[in-house]
Protein backbone atom coordinates (compact mmCIF):
# COMPACT_ATOMS: atom_id res chain seq x y z
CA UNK A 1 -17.74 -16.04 -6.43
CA UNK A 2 -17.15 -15.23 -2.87
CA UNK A 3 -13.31 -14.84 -3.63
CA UNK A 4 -14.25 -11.95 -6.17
CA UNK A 5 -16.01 -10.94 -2.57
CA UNK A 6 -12.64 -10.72 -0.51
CA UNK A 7 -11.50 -8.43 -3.17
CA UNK A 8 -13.92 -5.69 -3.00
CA UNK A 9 -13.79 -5.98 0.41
CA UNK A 10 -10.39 -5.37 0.39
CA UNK A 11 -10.65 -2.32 -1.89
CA UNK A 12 -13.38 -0.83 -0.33
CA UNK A 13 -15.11 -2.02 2.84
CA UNK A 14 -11.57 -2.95 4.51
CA UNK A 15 -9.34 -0.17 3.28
CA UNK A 16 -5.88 -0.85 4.78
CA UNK A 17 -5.59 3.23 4.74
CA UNK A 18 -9.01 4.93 4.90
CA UNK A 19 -10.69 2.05 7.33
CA UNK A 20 -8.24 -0.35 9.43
CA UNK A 21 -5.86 2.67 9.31
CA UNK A 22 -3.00 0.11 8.47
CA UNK A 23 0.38 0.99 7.22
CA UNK A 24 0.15 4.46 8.48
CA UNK A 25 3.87 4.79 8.42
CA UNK A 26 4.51 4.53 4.56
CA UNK A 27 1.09 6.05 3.96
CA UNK A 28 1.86 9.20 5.66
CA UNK A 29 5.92 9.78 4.28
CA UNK A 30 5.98 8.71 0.63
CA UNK A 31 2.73 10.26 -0.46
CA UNK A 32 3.89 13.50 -1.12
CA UNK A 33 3.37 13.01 -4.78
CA UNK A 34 0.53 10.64 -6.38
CA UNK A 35 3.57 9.19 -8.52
CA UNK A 36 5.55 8.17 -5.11
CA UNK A 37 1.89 7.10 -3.77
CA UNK A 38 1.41 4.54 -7.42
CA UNK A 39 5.20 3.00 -6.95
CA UNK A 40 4.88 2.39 -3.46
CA UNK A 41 1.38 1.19 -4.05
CA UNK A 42 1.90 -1.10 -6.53
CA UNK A 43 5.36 -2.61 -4.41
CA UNK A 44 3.31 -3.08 -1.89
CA UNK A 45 0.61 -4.83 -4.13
CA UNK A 46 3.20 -7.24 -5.81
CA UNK A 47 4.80 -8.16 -2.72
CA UNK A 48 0.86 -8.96 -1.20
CA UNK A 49 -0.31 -11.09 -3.70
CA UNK A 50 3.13 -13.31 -4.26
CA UNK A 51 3.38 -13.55 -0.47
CA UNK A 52 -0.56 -14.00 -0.39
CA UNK A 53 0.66 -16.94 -2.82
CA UNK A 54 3.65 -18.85 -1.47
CA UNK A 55 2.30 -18.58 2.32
CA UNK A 56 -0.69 -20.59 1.23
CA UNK A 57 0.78 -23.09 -0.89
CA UNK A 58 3.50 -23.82 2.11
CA UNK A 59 1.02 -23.01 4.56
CA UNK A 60 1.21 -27.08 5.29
CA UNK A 61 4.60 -27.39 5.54
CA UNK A 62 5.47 -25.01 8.06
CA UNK A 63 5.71 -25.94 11.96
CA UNK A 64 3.60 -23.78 13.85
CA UNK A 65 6.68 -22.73 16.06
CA UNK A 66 8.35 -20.84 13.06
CA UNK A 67 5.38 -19.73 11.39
CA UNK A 68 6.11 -15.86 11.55
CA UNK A 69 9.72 -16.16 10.84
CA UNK A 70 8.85 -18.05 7.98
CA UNK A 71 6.19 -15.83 6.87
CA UNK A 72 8.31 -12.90 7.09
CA UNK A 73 11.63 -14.55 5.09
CA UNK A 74 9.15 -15.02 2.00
CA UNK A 75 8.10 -11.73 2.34
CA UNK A 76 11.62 -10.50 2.70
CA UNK A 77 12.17 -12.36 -0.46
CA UNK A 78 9.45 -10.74 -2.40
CA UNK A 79 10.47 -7.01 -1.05
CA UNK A 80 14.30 -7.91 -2.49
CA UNK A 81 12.79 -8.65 -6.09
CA UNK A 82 10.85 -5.62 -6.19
CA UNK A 83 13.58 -3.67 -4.24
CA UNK A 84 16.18 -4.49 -7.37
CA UNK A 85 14.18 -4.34 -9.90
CA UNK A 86 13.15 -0.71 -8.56
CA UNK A 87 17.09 -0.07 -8.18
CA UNK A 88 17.35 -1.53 -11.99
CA UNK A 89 14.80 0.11 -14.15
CA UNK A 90 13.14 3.11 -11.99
CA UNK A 91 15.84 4.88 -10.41
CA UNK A 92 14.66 7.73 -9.80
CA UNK A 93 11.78 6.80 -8.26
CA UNK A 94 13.63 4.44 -6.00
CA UNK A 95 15.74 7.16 -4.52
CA UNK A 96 12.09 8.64 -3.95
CA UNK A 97 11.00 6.18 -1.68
CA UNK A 98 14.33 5.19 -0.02
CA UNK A 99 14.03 3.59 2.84
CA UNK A 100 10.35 2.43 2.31
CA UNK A 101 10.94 -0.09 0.12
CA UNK A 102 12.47 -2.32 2.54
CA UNK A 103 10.38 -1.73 5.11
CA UNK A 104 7.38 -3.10 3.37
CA UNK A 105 8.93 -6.49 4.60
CA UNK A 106 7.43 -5.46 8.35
CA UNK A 107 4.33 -3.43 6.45
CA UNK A 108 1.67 -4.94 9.09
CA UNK A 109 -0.63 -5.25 6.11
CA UNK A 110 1.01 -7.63 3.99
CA UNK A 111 2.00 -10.16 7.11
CA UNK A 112 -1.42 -9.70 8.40
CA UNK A 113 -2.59 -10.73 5.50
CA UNK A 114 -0.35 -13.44 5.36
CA UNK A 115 -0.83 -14.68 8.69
CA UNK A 116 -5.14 -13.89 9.09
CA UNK A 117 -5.95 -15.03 5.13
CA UNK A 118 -2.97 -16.87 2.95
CA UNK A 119 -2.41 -19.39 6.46
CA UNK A 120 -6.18 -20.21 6.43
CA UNK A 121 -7.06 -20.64 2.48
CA UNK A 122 -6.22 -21.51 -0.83
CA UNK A 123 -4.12 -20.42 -3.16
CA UNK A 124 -6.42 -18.56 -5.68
CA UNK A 125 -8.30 -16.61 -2.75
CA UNK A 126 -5.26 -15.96 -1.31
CA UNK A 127 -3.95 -14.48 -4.44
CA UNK A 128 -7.38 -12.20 -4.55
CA UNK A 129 -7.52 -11.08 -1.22
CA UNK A 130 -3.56 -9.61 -2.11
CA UNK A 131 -4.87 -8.29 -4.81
CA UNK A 132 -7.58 -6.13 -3.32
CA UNK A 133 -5.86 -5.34 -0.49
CA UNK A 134 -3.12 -4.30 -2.20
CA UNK A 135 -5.31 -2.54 -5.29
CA UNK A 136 -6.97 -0.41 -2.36
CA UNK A 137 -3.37 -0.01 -0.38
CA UNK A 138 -2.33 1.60 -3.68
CA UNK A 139 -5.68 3.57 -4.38
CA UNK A 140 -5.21 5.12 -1.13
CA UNK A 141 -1.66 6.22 -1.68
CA UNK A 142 -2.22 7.54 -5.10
CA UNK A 143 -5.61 9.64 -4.15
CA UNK A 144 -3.50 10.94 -0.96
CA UNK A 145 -0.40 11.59 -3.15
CA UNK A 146 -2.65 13.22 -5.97
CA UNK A 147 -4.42 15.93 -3.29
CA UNK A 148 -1.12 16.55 -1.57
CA UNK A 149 0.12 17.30 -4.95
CA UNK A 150 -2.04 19.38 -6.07
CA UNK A 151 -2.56 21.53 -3.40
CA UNK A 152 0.98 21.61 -2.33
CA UNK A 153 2.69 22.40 -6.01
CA UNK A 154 -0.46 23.15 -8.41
CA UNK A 155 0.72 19.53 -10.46
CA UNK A 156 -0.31 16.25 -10.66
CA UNK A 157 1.89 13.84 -12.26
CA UNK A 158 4.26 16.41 -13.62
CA UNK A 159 1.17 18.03 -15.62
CA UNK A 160 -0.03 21.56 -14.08
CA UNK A 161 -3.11 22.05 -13.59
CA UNK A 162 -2.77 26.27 -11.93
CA UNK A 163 0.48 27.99 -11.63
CA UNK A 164 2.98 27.73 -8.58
CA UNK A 165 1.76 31.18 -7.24
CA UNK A 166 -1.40 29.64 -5.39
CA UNK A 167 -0.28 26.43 -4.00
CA UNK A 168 0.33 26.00 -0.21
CA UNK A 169 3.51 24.53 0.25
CA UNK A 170 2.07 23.05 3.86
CA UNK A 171 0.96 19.83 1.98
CA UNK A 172 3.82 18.69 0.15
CA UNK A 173 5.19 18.80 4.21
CA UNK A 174 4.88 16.22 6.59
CA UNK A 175 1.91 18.33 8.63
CA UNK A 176 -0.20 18.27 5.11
CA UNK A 177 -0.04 14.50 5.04
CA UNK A 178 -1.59 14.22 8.12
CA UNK A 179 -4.31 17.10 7.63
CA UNK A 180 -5.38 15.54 3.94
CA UNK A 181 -5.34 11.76 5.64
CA UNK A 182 -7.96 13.14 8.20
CA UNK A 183 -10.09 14.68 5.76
CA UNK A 184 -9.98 11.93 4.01
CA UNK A 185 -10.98 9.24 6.43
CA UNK A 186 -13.71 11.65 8.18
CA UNK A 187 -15.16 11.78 4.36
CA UNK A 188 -14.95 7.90 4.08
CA UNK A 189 -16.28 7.43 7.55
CA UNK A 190 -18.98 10.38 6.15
CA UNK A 191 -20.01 8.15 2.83
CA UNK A 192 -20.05 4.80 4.95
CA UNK A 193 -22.73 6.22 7.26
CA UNK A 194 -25.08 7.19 4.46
């Protein structure tokens, strides 16, 4: 029961994005669309909860020297799988997110996780914690995505919801990014206090 714990703590109590203000760096440039936000969400999740996995069941094995550099090659491995199979069947929204999806490999979020939780338990709370963590990583990235979107081009998900003539191009920019994140996190910060 308390692994069911780690992941609501993960989704909402420990938000990598709204609350430990974690991977800031994809957060802030692939989120100008909730559809960028989901795909790097859910890379990001996949690549948690495997790495979540394999750290703990090798956790053993390794020698404390190389720990890290160990911890960081099965990442690495993970972010290749999900970096061809991107390339393979979602082109398009691989070209999206460019550069991101390799850079998950140094994400801070999925080797903290790797190095604070899957190094310290067992394999099926491992696999939870990467799960919520990566379930709220996405959450965050999609709700970002979705405002910036709608604000910034009047659509969500390629549907409309009011016509191009009232939407404020500032958010689909960088500057709107940072402006929705804030509101965002002072409204989370807002709801944790009551």
């Amino acid at each position: 029961m308390s692994q069911w714990k780690n992941f609501s703590k993960g989704f909402i109590k420990e938000n990598p994005v709204f609350v430990l203000l974690l991977g800031m760096c994809p957060t802030l440039g692939v989120t100008s669309s909730a559809i960028n936000g989901l795909g790097m969400g859910l890379a990001t999740a996949f690549v948690l909860v495997m790495s979540n996995i394999v750290v703990s069941l090798v956790k053993n094995i390794i020698p404390e020297k190389v720990r890290i550099p160990s911890f960081i090659v099965i990442i690495a491995a993970f972010v290749t799988v999900v970096q061809l199979a991107m390339q393979a069947y979602l082109p398009s929204l691989y070209k999206s997110l460019g550069l991101f999806i390799p850079l998950i490999v140094v994400n801070c979020i999925v080797l903290g996780r790797a190095e604070a939780f899957a190094s310290k338990n067992n394999l099926v709370s491992s696999a939870i914690d990467g799960l919520g963590i990566g379930l709220g990583f996405s959450f965050a990235l999609v709700l970002l995505g979705g405002i910036r979107e709608i604000l910034g081009s009047g659509k969500i998900f390629d549907i409309t919801i009011y016509p191009e003539n009232y939407v404020t191009l500032l958010f689909v920019l960088s500057p709107g990014a940072f402006i929705v994140l804030g509101y965002l996190i002072a409204l989370i910060n807002r709801i944790k206090k009551n």
